[in-house]
Protein backbone atom coordinates (compact mmCIF):
# COMPACT_ATOMS: atom_id res chain seq x y z
CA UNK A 1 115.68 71.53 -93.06
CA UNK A 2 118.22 74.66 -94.31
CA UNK A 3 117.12 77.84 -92.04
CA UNK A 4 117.00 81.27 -93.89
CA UNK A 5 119.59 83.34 -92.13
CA UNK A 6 119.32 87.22 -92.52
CA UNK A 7 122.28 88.35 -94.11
CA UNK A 8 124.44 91.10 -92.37
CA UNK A 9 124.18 93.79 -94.59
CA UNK A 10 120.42 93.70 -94.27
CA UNK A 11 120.92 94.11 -90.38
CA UNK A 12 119.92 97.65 -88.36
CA UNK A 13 122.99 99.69 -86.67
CA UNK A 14 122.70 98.13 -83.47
CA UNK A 15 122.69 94.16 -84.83
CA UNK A 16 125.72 94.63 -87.21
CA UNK A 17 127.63 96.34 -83.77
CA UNK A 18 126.96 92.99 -82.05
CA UNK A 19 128.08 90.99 -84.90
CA UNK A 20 131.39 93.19 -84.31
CA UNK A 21 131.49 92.80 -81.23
CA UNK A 22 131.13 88.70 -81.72
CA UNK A 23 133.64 88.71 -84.57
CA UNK A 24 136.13 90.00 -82.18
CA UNK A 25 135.36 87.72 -79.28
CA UNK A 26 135.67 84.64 -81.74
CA UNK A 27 138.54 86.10 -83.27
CA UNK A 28 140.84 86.52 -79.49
CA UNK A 29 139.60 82.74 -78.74
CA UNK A 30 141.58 81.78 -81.78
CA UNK A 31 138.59 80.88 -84.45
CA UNK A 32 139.77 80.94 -87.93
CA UNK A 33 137.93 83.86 -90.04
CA UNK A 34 136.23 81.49 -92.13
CA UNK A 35 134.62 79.60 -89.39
CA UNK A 36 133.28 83.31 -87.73
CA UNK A 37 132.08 84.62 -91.23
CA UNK A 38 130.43 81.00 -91.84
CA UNK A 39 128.29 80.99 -88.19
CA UNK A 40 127.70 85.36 -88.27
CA UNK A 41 126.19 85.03 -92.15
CA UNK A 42 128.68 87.62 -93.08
CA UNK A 43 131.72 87.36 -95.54
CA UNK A 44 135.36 86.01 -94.14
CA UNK A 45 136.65 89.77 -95.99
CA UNK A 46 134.57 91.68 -93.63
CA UNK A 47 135.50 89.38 -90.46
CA UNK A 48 139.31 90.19 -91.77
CA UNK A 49 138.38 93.99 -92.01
CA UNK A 50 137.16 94.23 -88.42
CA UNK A 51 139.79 92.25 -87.04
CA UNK A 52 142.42 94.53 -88.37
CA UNK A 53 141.12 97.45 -87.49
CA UNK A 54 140.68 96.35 -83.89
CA UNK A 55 144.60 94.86 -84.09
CA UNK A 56 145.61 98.40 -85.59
CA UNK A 57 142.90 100.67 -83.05
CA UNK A 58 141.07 98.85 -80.53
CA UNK A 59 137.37 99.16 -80.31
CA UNK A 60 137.34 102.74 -81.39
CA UNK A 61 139.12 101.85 -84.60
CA UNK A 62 135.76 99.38 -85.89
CA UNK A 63 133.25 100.59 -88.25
CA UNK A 64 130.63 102.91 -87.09
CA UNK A 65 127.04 102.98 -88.17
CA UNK A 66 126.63 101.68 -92.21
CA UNK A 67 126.96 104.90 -94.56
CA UNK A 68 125.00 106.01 -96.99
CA UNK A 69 123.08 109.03 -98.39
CA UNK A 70 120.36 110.63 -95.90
CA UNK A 71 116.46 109.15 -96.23
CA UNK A 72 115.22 110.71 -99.07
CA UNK A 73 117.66 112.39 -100.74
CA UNK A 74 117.74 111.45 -104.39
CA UNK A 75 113.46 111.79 -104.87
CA UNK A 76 112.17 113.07 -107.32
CA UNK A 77 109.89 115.13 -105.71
CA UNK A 78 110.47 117.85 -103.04
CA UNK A 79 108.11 117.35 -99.64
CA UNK A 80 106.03 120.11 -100.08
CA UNK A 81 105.47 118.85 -104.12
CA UNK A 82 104.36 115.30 -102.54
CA UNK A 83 101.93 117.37 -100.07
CA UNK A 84 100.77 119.01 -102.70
CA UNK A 85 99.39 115.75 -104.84
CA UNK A 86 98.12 114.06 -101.97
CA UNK A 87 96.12 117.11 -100.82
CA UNK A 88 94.59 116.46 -104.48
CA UNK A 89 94.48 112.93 -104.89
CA UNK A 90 92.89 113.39 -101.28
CA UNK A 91 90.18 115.60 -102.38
CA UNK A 92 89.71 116.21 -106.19
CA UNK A 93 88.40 113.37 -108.52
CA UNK A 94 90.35 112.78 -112.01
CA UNK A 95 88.03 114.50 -113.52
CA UNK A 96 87.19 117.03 -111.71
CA UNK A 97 91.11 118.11 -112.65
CA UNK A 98 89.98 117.22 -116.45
CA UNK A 99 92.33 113.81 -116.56
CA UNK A 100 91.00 111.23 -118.26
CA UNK A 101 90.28 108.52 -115.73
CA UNK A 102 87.89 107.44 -113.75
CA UNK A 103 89.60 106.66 -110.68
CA UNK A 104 93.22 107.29 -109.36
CA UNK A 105 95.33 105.25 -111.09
CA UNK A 106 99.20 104.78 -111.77
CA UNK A 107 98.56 106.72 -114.63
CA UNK A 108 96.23 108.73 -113.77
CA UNK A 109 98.68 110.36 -110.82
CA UNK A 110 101.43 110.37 -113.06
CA UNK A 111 99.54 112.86 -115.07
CA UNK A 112 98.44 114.77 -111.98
CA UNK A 113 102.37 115.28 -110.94
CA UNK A 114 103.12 115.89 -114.52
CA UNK A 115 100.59 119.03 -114.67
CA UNK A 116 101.13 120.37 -110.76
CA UNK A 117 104.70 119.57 -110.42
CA UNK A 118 106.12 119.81 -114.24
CA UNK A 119 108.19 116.47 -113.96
CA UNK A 120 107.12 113.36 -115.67
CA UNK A 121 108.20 110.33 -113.50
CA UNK A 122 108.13 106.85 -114.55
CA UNK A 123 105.08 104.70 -113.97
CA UNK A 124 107.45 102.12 -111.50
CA UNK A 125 108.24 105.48 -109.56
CA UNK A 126 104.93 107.08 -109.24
CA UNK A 127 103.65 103.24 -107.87
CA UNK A 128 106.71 103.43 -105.38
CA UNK A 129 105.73 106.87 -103.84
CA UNK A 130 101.77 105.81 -104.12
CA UNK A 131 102.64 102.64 -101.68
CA UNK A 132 105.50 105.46 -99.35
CA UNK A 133 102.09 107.66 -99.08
CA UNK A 134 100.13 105.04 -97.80
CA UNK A 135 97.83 104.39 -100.67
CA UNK A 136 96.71 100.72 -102.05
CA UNK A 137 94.73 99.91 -105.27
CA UNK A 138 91.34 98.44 -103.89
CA UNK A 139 88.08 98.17 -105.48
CA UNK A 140 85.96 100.83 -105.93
CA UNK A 141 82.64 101.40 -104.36
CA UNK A 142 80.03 101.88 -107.42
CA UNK A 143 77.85 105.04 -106.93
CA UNK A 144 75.24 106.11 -109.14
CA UNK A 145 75.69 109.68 -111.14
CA UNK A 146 71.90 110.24 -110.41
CA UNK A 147 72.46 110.12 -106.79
CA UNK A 148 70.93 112.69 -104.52
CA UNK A 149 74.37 114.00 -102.14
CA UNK A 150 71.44 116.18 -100.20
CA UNK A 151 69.06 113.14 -100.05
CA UNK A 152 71.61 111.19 -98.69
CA UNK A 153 72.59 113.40 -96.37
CA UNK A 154 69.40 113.83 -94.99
CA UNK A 155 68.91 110.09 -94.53
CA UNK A 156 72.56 109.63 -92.88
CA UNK A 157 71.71 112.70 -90.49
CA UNK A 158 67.70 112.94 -89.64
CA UNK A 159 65.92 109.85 -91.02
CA UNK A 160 67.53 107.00 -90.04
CA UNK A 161 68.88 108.27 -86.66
CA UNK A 162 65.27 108.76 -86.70
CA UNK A 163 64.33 104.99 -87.54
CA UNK A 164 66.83 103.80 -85.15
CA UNK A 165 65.10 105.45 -82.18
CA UNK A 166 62.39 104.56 -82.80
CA UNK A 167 63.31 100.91 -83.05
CA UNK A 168 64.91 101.35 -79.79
CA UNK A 169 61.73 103.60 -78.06
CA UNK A 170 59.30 100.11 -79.77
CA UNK A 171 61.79 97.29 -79.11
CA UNK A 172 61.48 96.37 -82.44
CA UNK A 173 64.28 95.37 -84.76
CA UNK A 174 65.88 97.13 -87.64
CA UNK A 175 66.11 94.55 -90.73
CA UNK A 176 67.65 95.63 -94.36
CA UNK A 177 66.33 93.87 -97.16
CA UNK A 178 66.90 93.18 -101.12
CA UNK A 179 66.54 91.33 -103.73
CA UNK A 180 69.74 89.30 -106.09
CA UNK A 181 70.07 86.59 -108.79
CA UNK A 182 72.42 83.85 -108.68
CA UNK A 183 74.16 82.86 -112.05
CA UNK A 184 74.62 79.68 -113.21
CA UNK A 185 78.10 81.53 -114.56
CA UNK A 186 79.37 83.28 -111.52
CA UNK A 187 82.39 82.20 -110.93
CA UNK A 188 85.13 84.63 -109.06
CA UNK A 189 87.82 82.96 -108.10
CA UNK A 190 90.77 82.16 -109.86
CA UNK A 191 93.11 79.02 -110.34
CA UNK A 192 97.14 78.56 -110.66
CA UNK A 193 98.95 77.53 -113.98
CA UNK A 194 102.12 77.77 -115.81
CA UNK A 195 102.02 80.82 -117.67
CA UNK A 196 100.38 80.71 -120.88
CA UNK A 197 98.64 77.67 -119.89
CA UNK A 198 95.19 79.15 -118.88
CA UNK A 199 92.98 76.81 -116.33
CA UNK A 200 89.76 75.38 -118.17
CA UNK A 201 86.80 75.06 -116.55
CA UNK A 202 84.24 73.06 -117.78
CA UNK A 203 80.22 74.90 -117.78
CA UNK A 204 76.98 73.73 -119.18
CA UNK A 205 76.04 74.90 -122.69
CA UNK A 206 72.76 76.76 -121.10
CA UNK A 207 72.71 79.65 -118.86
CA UNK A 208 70.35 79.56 -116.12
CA UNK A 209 69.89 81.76 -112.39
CA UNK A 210 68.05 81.71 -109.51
CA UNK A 211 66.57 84.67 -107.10
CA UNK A 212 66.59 85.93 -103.78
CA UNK A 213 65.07 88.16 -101.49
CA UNK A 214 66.67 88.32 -97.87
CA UNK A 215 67.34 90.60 -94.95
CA UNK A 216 69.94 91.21 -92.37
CA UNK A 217 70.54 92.99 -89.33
CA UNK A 218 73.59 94.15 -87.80
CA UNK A 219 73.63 91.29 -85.02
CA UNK A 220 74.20 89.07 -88.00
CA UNK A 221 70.35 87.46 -88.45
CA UNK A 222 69.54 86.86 -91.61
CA UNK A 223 66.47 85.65 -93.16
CA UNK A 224 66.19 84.66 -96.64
CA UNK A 225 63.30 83.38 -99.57
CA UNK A 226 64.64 81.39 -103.00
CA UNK A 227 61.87 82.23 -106.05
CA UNK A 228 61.60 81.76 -109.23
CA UNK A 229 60.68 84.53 -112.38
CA UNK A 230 60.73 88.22 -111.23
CA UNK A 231 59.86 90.05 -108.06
CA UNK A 232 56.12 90.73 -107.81
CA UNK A 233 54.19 92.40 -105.10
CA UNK A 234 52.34 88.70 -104.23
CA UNK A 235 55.53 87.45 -103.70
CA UNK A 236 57.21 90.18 -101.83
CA UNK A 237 53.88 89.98 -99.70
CA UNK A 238 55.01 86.51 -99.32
CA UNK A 239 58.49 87.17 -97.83
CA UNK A 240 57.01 90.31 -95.47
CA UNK A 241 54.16 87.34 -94.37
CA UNK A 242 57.49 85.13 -93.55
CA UNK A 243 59.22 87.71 -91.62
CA UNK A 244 56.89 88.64 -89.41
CA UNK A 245 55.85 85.27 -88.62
CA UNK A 246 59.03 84.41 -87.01
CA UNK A 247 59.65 87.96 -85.40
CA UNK A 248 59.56 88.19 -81.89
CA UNK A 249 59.77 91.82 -82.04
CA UNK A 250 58.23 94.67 -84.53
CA UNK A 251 60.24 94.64 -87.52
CA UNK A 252 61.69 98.17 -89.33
CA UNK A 253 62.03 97.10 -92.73
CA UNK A 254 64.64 99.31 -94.86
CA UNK A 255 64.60 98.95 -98.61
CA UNK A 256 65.25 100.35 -101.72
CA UNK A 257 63.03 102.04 -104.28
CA UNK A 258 61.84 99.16 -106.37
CA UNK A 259 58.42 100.10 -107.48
CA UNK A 260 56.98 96.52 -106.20
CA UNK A 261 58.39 97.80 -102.67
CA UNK A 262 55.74 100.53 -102.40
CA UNK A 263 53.12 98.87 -104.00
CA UNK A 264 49.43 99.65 -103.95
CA UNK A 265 48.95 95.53 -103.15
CA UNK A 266 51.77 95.97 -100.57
CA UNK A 267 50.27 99.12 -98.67
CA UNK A 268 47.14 97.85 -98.18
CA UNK A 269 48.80 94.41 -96.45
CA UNK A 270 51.09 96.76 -94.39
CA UNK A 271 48.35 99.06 -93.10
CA UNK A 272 47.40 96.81 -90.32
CA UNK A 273 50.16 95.37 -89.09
CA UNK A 274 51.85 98.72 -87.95
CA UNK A 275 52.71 96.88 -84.52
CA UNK A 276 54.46 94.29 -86.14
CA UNK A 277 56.13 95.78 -89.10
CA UNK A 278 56.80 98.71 -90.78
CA UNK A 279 59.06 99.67 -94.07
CA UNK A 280 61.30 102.26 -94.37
CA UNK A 281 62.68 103.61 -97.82
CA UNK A 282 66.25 104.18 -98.43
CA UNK A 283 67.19 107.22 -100.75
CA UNK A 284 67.36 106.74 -104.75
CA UNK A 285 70.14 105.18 -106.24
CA UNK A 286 72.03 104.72 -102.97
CA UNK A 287 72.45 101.04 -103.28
CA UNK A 288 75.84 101.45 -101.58
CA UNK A 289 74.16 102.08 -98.15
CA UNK A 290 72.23 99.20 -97.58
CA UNK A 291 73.78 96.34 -96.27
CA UNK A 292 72.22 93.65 -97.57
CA UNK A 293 73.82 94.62 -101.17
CA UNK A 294 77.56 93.31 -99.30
CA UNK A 295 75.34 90.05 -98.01
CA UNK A 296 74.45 89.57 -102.03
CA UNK A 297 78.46 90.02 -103.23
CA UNK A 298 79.39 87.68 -100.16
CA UNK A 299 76.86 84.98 -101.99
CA UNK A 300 77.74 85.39 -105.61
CA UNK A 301 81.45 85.64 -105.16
CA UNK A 302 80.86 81.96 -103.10
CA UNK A 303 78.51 80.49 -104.74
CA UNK A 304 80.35 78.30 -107.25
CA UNK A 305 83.74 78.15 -105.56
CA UNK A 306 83.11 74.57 -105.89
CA UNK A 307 82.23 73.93 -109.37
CA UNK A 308 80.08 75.49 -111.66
CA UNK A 309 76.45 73.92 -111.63
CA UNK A 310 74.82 71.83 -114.55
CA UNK A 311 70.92 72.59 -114.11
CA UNK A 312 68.47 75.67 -112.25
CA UNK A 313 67.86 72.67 -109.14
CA UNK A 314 71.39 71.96 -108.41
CA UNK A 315 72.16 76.20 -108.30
CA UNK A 316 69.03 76.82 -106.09
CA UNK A 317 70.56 73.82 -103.68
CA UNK A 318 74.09 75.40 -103.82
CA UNK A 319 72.16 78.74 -102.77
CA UNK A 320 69.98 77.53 -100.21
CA UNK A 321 73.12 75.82 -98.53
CA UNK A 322 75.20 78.76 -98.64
CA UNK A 323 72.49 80.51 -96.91
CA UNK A 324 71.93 78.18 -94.30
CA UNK A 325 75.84 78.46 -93.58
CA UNK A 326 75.83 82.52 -93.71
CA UNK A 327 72.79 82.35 -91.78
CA UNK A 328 74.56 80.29 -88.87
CA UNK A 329 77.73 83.28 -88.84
CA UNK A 330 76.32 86.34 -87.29
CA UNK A 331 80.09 87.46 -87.01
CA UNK A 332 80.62 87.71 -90.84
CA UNK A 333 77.34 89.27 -91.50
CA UNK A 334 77.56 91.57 -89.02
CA UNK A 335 81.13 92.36 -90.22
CA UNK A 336 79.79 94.10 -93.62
CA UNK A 337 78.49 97.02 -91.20
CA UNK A 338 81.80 97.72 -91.30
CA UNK A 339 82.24 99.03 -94.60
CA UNK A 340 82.68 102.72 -94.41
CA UNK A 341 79.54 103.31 -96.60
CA UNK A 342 77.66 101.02 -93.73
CA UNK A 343 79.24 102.23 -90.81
CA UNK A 344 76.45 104.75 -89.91
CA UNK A 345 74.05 101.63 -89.65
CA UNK A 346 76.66 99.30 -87.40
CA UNK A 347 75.80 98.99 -83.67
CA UNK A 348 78.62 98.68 -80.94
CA UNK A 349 76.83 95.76 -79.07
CA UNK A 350 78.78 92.77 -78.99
CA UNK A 351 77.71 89.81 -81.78
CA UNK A 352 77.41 86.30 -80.61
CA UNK A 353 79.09 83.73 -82.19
């Protein structure tokens, strides 16, 4: 097996001095150049070059540290100009500085430095001092436009502190629930080719899907209902009927603002069963902050990993056996709490296994 030897001029200061140092050593015990240059990975002209100068100097007379031009010298950008973006890319939106974007892109920055600085830069250099600031291209977080920033805030500072004390005064158990459909087209992975030879994947000529209700906490528990046709208030009476069922402790129930949550049906079931659960309403169009929305992208981006389905009863066993393995890793559920939209829900107790 051939080992991949560093070469010398990608060496720091201090390892080239030692490969000097060796050179010389080699050199006074009478090895020929080529032999040193061949075992140090460096070439037989430099070996010559050091011995010389050591013949002509002594130690004094070897290279010193590599030369070069300072750490950034040659940008394009003076330090206080590359402040100046970040501070915006930091806390203005594209739009908000009327670029046409929707998120900070390559191109969207490129514009930004090309209105607040006056210099155009290449796209390959605006990417290189994106990745020297520290920033990555990741997937956005989806957020609706008709979301409530004061409602929010109020739930992330008075009502679900609230809720959680509560929970903790009752012993009871917080639980985060929702509802998802499976496709029989969700497919999210991707396969290796030559290029220009796409990957085929055979799927069935009928499109089919299959739905979910389920809730998590953030000890990793999840419990979980496959149904059929569309979420109803009999059948989310159903799941509630479940839950409690196999509770050993009161349950607080946050979900979203789906009319058949808050039900007329669903009221009247919950109004006497206070001691053993109660539901909680997360604010509108904050989908983001409940948990159990990261539990649904875990299951459709695994779902068909091997092989799309041909017919509704082979997806709804694929489902149900994902779920039984999610439901039997409390480490990777409990790991979506730490998404920083989620983090305000996470607990610092340790998870079992």
């Amino acid at each position: 097996m051939d080992l991949d030897v560093p070469k010398g001029r990608s060496e720091s200061n201090d390892v080239l001095e030692a490969l000097r140092l060796r050179a010389i050593h080699a050199w006074q015990l009478g090895y020929a150049g080529v032999d040193i240059a061949a075992i140090l990975c460096v070439r037989e002209e430099t070996v010559s070059r050091w011995c010389t100068k050591f013949e002509q100097g002594g130690p004094n007379a070897l290279p010193g540290n590599r030369t070069g031009r300072p750490q950034g010298s040659g940008r394009l950008l003076e330090p206080e100009q590359e402040r100046a973006v970040q501070r915006l890319i930091d806390t203005k939106s594209p739009q908000e500085l009327r670029i046409p974007s929707a998120l900070w892109t390559r191109s969207a920055v490129q514009e930004l430095i090309s209105q607040h600085v006056g210099r155009h830069l290449p796209i390959r250099t605006v990417g290189e001092y994106l990745r020297r600031w520290g920033y990555t291209p990741q997937k956005p977080v989806r957020k609706a436009y008709k979301q409530d920033p004061a409602e929010v805030a109020e739930w992330l500072e008075k009502t679900y502190p609230e809720i959680e004390r509560r929970a903790s005064a009752e012993g009871g158990e917080i639980h985060w629930g929702d509802e998802t459909g499976v496709r029989s087209t969700s497919q999210h992975s991707r396969g290796y080719a030559h290029a220009g030879d796409t990957p085929e994947m055979v799927v069935s000529g009928s499109r089919f899907s299959v739905n979910m209700i389920s809730t998590l906490t953030n000890q990793g528990k999840v419990r979980w209902m496959v149904y059929e046709g569309r979420m109803n208030a009999k059948l989310f009476i159903v799941f509630l009927t479940r839950l409690i069922a196999g509770a050993t402790r009161k349950i607080f129930l946050v979900v979203d603002n789906l009319s058949v949550h808050d039900a007329a049906a669903v009221d009247k079931w919950l109004a006497d069963k206070k001691d053993k659960i109660e539901v909680f309403y997360l604010p509108k169009y904050a989908a983001e902050r409940n948990p159990d929305e990261y539990l649904n992208g875990d299951v459709k981006a695994n779902i068909n990993v091997d092989g799309l389905p041909k017919d509704r009863p082979e997806l709804k066993g694929k489902l149900r056996r994902l779920m039984q393995k999610l439901s039997k890793l409390p480490r990777r559920i409990a790991s979506y709490f730490k998404h920083k939209c989620i983090a305000y829900a996470a607990t610092p107790e340790p998870v079992s296994s």
